[in-house]
C-alpha atoms as a PDB file:
ATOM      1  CA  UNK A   1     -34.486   0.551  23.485  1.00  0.00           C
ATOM      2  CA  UNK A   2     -31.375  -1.974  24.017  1.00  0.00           C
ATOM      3  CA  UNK A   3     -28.810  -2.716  22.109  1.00  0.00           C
ATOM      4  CA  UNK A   4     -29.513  -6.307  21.850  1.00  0.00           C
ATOM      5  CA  UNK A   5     -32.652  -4.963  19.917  1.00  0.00           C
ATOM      6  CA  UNK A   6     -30.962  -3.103  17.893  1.00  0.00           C
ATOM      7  CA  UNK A   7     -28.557  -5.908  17.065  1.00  0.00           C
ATOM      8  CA  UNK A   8     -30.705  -8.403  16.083  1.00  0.00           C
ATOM      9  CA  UNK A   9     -33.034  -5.931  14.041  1.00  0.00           C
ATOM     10  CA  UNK A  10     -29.895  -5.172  11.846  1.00  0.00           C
ATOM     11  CA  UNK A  11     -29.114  -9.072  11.734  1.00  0.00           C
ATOM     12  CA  UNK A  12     -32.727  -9.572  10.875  1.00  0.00           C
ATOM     13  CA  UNK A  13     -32.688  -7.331   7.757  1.00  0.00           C
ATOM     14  CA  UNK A  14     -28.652  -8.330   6.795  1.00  0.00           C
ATOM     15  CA  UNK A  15     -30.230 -12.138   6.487  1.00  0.00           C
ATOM     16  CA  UNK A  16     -33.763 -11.231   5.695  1.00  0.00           C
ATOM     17  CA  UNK A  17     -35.321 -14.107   7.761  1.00  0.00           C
ATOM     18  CA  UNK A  18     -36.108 -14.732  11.920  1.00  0.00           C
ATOM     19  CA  UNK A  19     -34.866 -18.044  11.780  1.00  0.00           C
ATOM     20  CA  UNK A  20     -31.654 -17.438  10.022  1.00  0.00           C
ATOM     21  CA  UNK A  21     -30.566 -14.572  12.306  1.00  0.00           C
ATOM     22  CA  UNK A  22     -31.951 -16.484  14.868  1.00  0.00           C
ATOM     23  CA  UNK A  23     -29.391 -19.262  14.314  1.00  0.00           C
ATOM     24  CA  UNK A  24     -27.021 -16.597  13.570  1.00  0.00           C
ATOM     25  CA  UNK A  25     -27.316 -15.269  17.064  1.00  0.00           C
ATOM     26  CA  UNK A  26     -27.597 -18.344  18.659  1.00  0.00           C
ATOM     27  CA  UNK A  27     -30.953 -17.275  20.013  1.00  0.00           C
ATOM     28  CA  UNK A  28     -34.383 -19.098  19.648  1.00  0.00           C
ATOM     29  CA  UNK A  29     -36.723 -17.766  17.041  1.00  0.00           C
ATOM     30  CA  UNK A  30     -39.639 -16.823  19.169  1.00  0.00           C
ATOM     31  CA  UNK A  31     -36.988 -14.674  21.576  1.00  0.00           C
ATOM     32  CA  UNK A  32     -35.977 -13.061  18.720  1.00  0.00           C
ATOM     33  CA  UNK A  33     -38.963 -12.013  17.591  1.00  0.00           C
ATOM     34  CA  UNK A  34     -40.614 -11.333  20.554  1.00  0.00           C
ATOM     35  CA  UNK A  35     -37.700  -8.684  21.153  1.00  0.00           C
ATOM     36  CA  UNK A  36     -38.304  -7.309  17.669  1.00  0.00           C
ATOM     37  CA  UNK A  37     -41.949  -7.311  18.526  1.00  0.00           C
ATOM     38  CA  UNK A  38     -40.988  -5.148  21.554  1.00  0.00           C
ATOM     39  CA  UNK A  39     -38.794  -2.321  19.330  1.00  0.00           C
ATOM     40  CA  UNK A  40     -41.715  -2.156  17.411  1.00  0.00           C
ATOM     41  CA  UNK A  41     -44.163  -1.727  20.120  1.00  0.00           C
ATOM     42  CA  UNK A  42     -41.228   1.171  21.825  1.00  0.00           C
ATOM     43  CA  UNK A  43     -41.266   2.808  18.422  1.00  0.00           C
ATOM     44  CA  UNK A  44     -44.731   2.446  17.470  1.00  0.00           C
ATOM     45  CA  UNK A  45     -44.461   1.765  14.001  1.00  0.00           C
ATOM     46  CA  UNK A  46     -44.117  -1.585  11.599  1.00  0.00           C
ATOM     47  CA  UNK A  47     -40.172  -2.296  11.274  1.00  0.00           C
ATOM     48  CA  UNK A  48     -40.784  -5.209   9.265  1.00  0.00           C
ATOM     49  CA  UNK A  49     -42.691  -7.029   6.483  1.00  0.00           C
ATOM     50  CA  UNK A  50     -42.965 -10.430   6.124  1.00  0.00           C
ATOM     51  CA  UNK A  51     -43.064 -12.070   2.235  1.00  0.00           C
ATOM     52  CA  UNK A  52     -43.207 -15.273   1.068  1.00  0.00           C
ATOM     53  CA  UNK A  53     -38.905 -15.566   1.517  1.00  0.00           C
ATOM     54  CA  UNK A  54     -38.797 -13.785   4.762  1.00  0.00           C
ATOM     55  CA  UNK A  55     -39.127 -10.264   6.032  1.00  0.00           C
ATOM     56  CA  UNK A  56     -37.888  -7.279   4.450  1.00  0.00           C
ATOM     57  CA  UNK A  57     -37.733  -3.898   6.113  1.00  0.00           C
ATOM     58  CA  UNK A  58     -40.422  -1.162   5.821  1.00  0.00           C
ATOM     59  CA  UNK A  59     -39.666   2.295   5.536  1.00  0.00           C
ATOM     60  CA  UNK A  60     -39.247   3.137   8.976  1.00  0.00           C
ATOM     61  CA  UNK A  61     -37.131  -0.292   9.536  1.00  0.00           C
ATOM     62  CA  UNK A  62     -34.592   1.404   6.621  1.00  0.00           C
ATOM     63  CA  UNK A  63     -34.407   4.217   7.998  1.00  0.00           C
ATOM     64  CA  UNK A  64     -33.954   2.698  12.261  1.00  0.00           C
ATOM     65  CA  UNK A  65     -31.553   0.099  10.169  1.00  0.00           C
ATOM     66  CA  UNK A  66     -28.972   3.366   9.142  1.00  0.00           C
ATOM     67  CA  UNK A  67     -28.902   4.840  12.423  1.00  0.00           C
ATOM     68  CA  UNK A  68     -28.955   1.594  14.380  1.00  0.00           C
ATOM     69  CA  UNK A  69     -25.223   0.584  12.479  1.00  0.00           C
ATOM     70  CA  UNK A  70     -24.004   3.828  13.664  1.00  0.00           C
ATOM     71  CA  UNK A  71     -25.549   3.556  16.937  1.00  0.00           C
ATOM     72  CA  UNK A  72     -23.639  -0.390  17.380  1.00  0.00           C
ATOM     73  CA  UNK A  73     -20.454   1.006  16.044  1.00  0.00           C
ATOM     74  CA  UNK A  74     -20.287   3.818  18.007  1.00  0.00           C
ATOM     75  CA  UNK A  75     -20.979   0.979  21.001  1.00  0.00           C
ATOM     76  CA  UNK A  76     -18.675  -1.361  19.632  1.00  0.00           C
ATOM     77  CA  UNK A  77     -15.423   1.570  19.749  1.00  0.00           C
ATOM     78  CA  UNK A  78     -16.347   2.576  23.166  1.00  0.00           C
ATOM     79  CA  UNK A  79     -15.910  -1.074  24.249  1.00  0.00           C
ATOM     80  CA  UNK A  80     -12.524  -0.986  22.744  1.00  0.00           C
ATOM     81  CA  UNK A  81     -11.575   1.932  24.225  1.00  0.00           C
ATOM     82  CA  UNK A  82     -12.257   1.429  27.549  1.00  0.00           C
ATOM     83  CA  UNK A  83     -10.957  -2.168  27.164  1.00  0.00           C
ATOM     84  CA  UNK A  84      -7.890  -0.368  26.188  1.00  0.00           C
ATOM     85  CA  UNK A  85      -7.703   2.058  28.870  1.00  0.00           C
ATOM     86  CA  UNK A  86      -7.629  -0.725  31.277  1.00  0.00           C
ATOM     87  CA  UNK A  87      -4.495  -2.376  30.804  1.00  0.00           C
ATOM     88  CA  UNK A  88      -1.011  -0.614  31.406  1.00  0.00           C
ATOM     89  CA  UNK A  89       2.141  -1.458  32.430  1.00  0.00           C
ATOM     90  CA  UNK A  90       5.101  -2.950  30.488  1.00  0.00           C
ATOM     91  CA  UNK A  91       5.556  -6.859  28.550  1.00  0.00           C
ATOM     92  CA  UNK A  92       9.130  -7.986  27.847  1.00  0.00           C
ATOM     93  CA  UNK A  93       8.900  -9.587  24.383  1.00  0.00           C
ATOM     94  CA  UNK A  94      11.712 -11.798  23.381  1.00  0.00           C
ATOM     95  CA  UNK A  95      12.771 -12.848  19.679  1.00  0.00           C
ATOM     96  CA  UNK A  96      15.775 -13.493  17.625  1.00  0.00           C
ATOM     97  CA  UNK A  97      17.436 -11.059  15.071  1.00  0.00           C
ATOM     98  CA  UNK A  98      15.943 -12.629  12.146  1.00  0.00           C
ATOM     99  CA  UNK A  99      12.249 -12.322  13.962  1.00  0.00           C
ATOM    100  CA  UNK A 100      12.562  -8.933  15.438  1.00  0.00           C
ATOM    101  CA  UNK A 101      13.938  -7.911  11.359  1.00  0.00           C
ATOM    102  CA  UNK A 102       9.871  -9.235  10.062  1.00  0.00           C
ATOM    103  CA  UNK A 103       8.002  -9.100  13.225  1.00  0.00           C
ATOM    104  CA  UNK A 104       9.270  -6.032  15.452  1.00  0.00           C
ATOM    105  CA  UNK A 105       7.875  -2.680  14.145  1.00  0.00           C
ATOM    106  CA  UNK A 106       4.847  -4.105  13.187  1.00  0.00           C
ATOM    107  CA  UNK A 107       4.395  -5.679  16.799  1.00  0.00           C
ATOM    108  CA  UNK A 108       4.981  -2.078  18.245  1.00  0.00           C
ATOM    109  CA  UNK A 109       2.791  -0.317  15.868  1.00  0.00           C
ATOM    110  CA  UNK A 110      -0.133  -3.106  16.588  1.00  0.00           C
ATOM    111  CA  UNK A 111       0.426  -2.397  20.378  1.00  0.00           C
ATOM    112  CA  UNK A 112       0.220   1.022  20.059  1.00  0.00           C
ATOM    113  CA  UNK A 113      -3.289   1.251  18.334  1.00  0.00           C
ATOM    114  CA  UNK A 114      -4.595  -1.391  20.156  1.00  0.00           C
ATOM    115  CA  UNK A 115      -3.088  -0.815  23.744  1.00  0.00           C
ATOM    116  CA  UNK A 116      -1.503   2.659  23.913  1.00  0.00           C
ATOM    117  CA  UNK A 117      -1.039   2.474  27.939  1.00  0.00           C
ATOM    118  CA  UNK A 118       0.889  -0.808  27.260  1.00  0.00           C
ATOM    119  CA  UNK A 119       4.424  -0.634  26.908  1.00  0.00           C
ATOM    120  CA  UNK A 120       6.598  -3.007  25.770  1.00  0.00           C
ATOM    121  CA  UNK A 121      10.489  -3.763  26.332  1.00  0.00           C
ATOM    122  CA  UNK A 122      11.543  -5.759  23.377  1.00  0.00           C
ATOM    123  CA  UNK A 123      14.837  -7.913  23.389  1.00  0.00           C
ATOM    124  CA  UNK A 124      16.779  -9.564  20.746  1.00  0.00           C
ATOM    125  CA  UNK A 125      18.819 -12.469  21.782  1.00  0.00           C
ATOM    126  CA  UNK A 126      19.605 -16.056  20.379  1.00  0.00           C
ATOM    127  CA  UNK A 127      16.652 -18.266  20.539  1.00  0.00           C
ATOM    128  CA  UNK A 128      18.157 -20.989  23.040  1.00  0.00           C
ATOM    129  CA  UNK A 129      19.243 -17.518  25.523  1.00  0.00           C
ATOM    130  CA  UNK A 130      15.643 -15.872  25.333  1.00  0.00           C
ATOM    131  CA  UNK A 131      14.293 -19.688  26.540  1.00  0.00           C
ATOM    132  CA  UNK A 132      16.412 -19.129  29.708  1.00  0.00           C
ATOM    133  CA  UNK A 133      15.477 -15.502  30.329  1.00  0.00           C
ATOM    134  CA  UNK A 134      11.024 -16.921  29.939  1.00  0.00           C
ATOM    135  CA  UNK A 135      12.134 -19.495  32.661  1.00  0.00           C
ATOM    136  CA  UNK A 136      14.019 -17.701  34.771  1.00  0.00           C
ATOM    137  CA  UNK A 137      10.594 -14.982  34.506  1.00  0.00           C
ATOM    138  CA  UNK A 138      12.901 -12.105  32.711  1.00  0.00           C
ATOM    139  CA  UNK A 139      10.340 -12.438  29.902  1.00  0.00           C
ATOM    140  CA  UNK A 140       6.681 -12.286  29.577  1.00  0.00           C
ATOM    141  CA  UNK A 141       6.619 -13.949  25.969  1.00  0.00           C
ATOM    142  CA  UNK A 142       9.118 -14.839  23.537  1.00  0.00           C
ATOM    143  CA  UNK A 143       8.863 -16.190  20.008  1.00  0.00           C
ATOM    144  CA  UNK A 144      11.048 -19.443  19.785  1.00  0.00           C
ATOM    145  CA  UNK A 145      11.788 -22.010  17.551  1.00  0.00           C
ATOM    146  CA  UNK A 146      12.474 -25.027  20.390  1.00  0.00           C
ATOM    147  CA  UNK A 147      10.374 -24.918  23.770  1.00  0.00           C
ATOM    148  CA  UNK A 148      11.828 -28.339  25.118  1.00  0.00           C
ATOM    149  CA  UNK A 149       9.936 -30.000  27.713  1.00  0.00           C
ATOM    150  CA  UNK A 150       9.622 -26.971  29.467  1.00  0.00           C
ATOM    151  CA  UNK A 151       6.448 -27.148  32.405  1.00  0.00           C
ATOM    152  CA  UNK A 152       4.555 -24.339  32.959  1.00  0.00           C
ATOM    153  CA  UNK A 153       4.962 -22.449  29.893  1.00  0.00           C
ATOM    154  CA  UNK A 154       1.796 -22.090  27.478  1.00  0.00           C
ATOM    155  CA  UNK A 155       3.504 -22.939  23.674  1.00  0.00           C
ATOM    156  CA  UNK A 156       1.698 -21.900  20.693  1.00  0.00           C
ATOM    157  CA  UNK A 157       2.960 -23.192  17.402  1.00  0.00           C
ATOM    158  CA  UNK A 158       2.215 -20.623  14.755  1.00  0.00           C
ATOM    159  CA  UNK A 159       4.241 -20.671  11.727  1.00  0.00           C
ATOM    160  CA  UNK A 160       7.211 -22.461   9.942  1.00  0.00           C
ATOM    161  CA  UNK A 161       9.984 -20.909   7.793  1.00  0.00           C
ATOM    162  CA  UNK A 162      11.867 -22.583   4.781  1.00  0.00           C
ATOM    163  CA  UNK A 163      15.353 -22.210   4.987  1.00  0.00           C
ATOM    164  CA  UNK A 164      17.087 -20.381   2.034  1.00  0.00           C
ATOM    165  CA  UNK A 165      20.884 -20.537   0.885  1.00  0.00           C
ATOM    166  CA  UNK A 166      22.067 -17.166   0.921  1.00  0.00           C
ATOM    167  CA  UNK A 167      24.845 -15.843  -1.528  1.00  0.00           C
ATOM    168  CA  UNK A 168      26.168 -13.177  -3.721  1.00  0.00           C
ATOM    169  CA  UNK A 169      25.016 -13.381  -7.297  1.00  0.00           C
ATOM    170  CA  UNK A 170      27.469 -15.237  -9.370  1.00  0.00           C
ATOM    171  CA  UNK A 171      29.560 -16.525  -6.723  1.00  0.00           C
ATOM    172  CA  UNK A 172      30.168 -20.430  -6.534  1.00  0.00           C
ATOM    173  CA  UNK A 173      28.415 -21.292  -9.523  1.00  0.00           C
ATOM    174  CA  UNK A 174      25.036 -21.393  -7.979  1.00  0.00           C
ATOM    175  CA  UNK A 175      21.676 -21.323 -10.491  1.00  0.00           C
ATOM    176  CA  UNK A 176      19.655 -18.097 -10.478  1.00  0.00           C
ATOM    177  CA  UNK A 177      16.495 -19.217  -9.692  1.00  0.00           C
ATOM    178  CA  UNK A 178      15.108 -23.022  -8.372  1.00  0.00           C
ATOM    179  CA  UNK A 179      15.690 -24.666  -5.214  1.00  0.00           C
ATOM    180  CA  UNK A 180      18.428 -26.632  -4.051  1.00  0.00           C
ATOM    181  CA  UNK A 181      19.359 -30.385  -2.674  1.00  0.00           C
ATOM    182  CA  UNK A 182      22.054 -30.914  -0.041  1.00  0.00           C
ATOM    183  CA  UNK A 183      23.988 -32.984  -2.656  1.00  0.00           C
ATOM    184  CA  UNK A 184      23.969 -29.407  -4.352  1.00  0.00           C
ATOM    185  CA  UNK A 185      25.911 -27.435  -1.886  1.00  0.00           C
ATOM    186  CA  UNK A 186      27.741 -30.264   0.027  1.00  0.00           C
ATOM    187  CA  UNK A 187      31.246 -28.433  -1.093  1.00  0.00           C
ATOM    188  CA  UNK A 188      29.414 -24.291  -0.796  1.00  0.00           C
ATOM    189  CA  UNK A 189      31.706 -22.798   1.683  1.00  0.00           C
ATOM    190  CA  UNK A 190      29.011 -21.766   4.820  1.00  0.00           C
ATOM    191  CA  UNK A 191      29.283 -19.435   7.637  1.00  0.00           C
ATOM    192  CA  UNK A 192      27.057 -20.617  10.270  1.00  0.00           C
ATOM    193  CA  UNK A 193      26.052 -20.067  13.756  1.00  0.00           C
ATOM    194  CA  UNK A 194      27.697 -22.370  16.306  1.00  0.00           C
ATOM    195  CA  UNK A 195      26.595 -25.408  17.661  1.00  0.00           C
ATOM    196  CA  UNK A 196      24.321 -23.989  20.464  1.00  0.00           C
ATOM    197  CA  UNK A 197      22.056 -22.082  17.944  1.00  0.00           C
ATOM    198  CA  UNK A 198      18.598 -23.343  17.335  1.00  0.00           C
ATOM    199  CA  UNK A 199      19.139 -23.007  13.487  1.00  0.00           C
ATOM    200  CA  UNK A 200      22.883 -24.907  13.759  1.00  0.00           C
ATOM    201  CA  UNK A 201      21.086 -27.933  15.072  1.00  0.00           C
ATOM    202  CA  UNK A 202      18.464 -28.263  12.171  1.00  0.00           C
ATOM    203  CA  UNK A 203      21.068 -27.833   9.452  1.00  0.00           C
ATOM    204  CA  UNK A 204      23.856 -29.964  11.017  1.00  0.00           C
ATOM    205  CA  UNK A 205      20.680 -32.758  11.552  1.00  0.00           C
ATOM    206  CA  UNK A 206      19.966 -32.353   7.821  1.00  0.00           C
ATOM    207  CA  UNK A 207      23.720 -33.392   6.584  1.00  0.00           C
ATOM    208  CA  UNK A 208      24.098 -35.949   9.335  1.00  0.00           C
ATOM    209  CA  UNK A 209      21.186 -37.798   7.677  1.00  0.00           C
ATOM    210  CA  UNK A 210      22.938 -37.507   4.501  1.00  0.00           C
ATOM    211  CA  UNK A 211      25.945 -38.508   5.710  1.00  0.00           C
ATOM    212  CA  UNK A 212      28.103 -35.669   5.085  1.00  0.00           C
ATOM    213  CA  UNK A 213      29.044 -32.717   6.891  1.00  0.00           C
ATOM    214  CA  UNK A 214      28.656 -29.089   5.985  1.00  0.00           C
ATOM    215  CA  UNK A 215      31.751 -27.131   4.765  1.00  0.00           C
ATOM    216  CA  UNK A 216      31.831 -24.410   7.583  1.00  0.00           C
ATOM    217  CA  UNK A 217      34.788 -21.983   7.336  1.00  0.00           C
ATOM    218  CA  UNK A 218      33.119 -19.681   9.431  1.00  0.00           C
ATOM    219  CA  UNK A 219      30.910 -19.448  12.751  1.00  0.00           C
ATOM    220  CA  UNK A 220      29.411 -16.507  13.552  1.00  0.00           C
ATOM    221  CA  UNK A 221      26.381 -15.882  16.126  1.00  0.00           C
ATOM    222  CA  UNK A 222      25.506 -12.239  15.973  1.00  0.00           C
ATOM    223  CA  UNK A 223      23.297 -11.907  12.572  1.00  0.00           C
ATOM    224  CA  UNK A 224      25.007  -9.076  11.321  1.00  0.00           C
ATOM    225  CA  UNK A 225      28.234 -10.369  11.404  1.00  0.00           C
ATOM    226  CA  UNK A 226      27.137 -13.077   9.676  1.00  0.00           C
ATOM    227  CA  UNK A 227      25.483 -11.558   6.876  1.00  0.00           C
ATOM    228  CA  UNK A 228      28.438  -8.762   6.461  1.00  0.00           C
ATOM    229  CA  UNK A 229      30.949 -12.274   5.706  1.00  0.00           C
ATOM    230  CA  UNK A 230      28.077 -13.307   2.942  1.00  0.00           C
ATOM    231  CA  UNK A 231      27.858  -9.700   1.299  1.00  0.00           C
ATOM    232  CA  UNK A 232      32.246  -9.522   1.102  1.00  0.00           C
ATOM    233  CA  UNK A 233      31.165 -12.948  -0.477  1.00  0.00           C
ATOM    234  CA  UNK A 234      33.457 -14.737   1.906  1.00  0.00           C
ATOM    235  CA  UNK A 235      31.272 -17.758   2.123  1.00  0.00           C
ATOM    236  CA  UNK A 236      27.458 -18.622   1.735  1.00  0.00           C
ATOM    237  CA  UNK A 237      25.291 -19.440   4.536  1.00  0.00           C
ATOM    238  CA  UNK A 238      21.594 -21.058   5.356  1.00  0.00           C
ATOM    239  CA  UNK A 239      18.987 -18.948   6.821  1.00  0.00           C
ATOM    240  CA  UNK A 240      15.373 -18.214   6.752  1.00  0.00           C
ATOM    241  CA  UNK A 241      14.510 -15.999   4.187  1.00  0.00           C
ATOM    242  CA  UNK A 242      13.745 -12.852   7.630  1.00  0.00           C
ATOM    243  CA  UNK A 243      17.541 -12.697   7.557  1.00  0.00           C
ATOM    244  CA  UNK A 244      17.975 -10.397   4.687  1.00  0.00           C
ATOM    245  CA  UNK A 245      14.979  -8.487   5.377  1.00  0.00           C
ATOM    246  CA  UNK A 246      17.084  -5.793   7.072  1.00  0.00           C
ATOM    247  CA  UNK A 247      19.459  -5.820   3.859  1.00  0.00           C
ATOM    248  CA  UNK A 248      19.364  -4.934  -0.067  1.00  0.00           C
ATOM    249  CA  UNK A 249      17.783  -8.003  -1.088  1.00  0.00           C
ATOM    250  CA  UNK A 250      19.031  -7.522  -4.133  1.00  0.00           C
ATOM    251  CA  UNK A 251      22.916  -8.170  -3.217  1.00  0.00           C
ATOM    252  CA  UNK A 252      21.499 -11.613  -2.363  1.00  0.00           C
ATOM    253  CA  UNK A 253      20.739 -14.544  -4.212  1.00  0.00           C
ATOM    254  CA  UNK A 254      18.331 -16.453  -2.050  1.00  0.00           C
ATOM    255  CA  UNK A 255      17.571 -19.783  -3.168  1.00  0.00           C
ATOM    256  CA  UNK A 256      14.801 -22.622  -1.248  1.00  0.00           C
ATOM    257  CA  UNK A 257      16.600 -25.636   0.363  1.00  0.00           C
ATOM    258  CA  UNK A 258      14.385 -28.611  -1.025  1.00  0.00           C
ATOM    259  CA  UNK A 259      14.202 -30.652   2.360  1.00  0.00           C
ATOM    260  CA  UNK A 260      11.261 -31.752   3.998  1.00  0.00           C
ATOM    261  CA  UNK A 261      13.910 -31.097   7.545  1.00  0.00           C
ATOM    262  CA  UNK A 262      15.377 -27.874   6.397  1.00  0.00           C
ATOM    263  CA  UNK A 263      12.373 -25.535   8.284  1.00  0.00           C
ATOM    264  CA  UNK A 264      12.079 -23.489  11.410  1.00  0.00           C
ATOM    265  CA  UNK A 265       9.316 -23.472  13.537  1.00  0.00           C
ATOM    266  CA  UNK A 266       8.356 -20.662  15.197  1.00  0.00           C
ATOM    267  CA  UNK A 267       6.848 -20.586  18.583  1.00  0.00           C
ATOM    268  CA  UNK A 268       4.920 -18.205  20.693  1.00  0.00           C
ATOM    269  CA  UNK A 269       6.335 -19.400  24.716  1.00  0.00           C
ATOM    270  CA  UNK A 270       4.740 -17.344  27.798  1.00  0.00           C
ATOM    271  CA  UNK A 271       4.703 -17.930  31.465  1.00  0.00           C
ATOM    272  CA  UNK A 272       1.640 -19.570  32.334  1.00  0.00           C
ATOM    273  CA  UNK A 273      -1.700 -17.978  31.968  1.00  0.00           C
ATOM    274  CA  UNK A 274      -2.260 -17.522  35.651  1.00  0.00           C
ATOM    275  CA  UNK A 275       1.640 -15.715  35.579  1.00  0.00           C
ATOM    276  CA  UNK A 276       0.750 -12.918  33.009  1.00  0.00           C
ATOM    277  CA  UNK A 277      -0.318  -9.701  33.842  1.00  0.00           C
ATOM    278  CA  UNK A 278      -3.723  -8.638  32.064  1.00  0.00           C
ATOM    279  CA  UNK A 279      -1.187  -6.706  29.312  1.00  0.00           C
ATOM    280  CA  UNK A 280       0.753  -9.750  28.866  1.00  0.00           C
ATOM    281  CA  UNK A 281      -2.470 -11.825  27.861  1.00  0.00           C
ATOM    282  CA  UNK A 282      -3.646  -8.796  25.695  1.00  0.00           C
ATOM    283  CA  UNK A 283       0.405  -8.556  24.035  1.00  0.00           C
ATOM    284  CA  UNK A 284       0.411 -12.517  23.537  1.00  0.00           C
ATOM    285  CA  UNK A 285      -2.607 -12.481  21.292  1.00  0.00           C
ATOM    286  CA  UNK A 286      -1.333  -9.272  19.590  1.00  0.00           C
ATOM    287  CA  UNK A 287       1.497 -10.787  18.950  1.00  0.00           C
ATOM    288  CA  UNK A 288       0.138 -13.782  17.271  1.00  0.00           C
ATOM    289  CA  UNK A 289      -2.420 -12.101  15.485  1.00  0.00           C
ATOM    290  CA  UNK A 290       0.700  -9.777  13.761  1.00  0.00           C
ATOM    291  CA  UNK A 291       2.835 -12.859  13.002  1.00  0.00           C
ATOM    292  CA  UNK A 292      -0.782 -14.616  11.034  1.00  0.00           C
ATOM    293  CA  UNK A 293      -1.045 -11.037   9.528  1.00  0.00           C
ATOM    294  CA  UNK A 294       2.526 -10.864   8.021  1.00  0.00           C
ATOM    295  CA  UNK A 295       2.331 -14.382   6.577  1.00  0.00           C
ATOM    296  CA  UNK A 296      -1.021 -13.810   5.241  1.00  0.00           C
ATOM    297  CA  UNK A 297      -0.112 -10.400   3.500  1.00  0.00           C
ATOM    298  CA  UNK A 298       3.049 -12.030   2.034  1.00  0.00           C
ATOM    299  CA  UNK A 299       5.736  -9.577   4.415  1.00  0.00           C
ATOM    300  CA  UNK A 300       7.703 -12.925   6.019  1.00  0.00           C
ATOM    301  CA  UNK A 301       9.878 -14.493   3.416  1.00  0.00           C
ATOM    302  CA  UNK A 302       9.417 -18.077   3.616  1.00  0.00           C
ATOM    303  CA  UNK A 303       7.157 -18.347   5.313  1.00  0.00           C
ATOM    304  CA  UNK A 304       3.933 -20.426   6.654  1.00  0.00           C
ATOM    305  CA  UNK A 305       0.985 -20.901   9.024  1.00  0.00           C
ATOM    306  CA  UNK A 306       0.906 -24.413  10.517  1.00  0.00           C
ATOM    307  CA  UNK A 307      -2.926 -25.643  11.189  1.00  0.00           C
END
């Protein structure tokens, strides 16, 4: 007994017809059957009954159907663990403060259940600094929002974030709820990041095109700086919505910048397959997979998959 037989007995009965498992399996119909024929023959007893719709199972087909999704599950774990219990050794993961506040306990807690052996040396940095770390090889992966014309890199585009503005209630006259228009803040005093920062270039882009410039009284690069100055309600600023995760989100009014420019992409940048270490293939698709998760279940403000 095989479990190939097994598997396409159990696909048999889920579909209730050879040629629909069959396609299913991407197998011909007379293999199929001729391996079903075979379990039969091993076991020595009918497994199936054919009606005018297809087969059904007989009695002893129930009962090897039970044991035989037990039997491929049990299969199907001791793959993964011993997939698992290949790969060791260490992935340096790069992503900025807002992305690490969404993305980096859930990463680690993926990568432990999935890859226990694996372990992984996480670093927060500005986006435009963890792009010089991946091409000077002191990162396996990082999540970016610009990759440049960078050669050799493999660049996955996975989501996009909306930027927000981000104030204290009932400072500077701003609505409760709704989005907001450039025209609509073009006097809102911002802290910002400076002029090297990923995020500084898409905003300052934005107003350029509207042919104003943003009222910065502040620039500030480290995220918690930045977000101290907008709780003392100093000044407002424009972020994605990740940067108040690590906050009270409710000392923050957080309202949607309507403008098709105002978004962040966020990219998944690696050395080149043939450059990562068995791990680093394993953390890269990890890694996506959490990021898909998060938007999916709602957990990244703002947030959205690109096709």
């Amino acid at each position: 007994m095989e479990l190939r037989q097994l598997r396409y007995f159990v696909r048999v009965v889920e579909l209730g017809s050879m040629g629909r498992a069959a396609q299913d399996l991407g197998v011909v119909t007379s293999a199929l059957s001729q391996q079903i024929s075979r379990l039969e023959s091993e076991l020595s007893t009918r497994l199936l009954q054919r009606t005018s719709t297809g087969v059904v199972p007989t009695a002893a087909g129930i009962a090897l159907r039970q044991e035989a999704e037990l039997v491929l599950r049990h299969a199907a774990n001791a793959a993964d663990a011993a997939r698992a219990a290949r790969l060791s050794g260490q992935v340096t993961i790069g992503m900025a403060p807002t992305t690490s506040s969404v993305l980096g306990v859930p990463l680690l807690r993926a990568m432990e259940q999935r890859y226990p052996e694996v372990r992984l040396h996480l670093v927060e940095s500005l986006s435009g600094n963890l792009a010089h770390m991946l091409s000077r090889r002191q990162l396996d992966l990082a999540v970016l929002f610009h990759a440049g014309s960078q050669r050799g890199w493999n660049v996955r585009p996975v989501l996009s974030e909306q930027l927000f503005v981000i104030a204290r209630p009932s400072l500077y006259g701003l609505p409760a709820s709704g989005s907001l228009s450039l025209s609509d803040i073009i006097d809102l005093p911002l802290v910002l990041p400076t002029g090297s920062h990923g995020l500084r270039v898409i905003i300052d882009a934005a107003f350029f095109h509207y042919g104003r410039e943003p009222n910065v009284v502040a620039q500030v690069d480290g995220l918690s700086m930045l977000m101290d100055i907008v709780h003392a309600g100093v000044a407002a600023t424009i972020q994605p919505g990740a940067a108040v995760v690590r906050a009270q989100e409710a000392d923050f009014l957080r309202l949607p910048l309507d403008h098709d420019t105002m978004v962040r992409r966020n990219l998944i940048a690696s050395l080149a397959d043939d450059q990562l270490s068995p791990a680093g293939l394993a953390a890269r698709i990890v890694l996506g997979d959490v990021m898909r998760e998060l938007v999916a279940q709602g957990r990244w403000p703002g947030a959205s998959l690109v096709a």
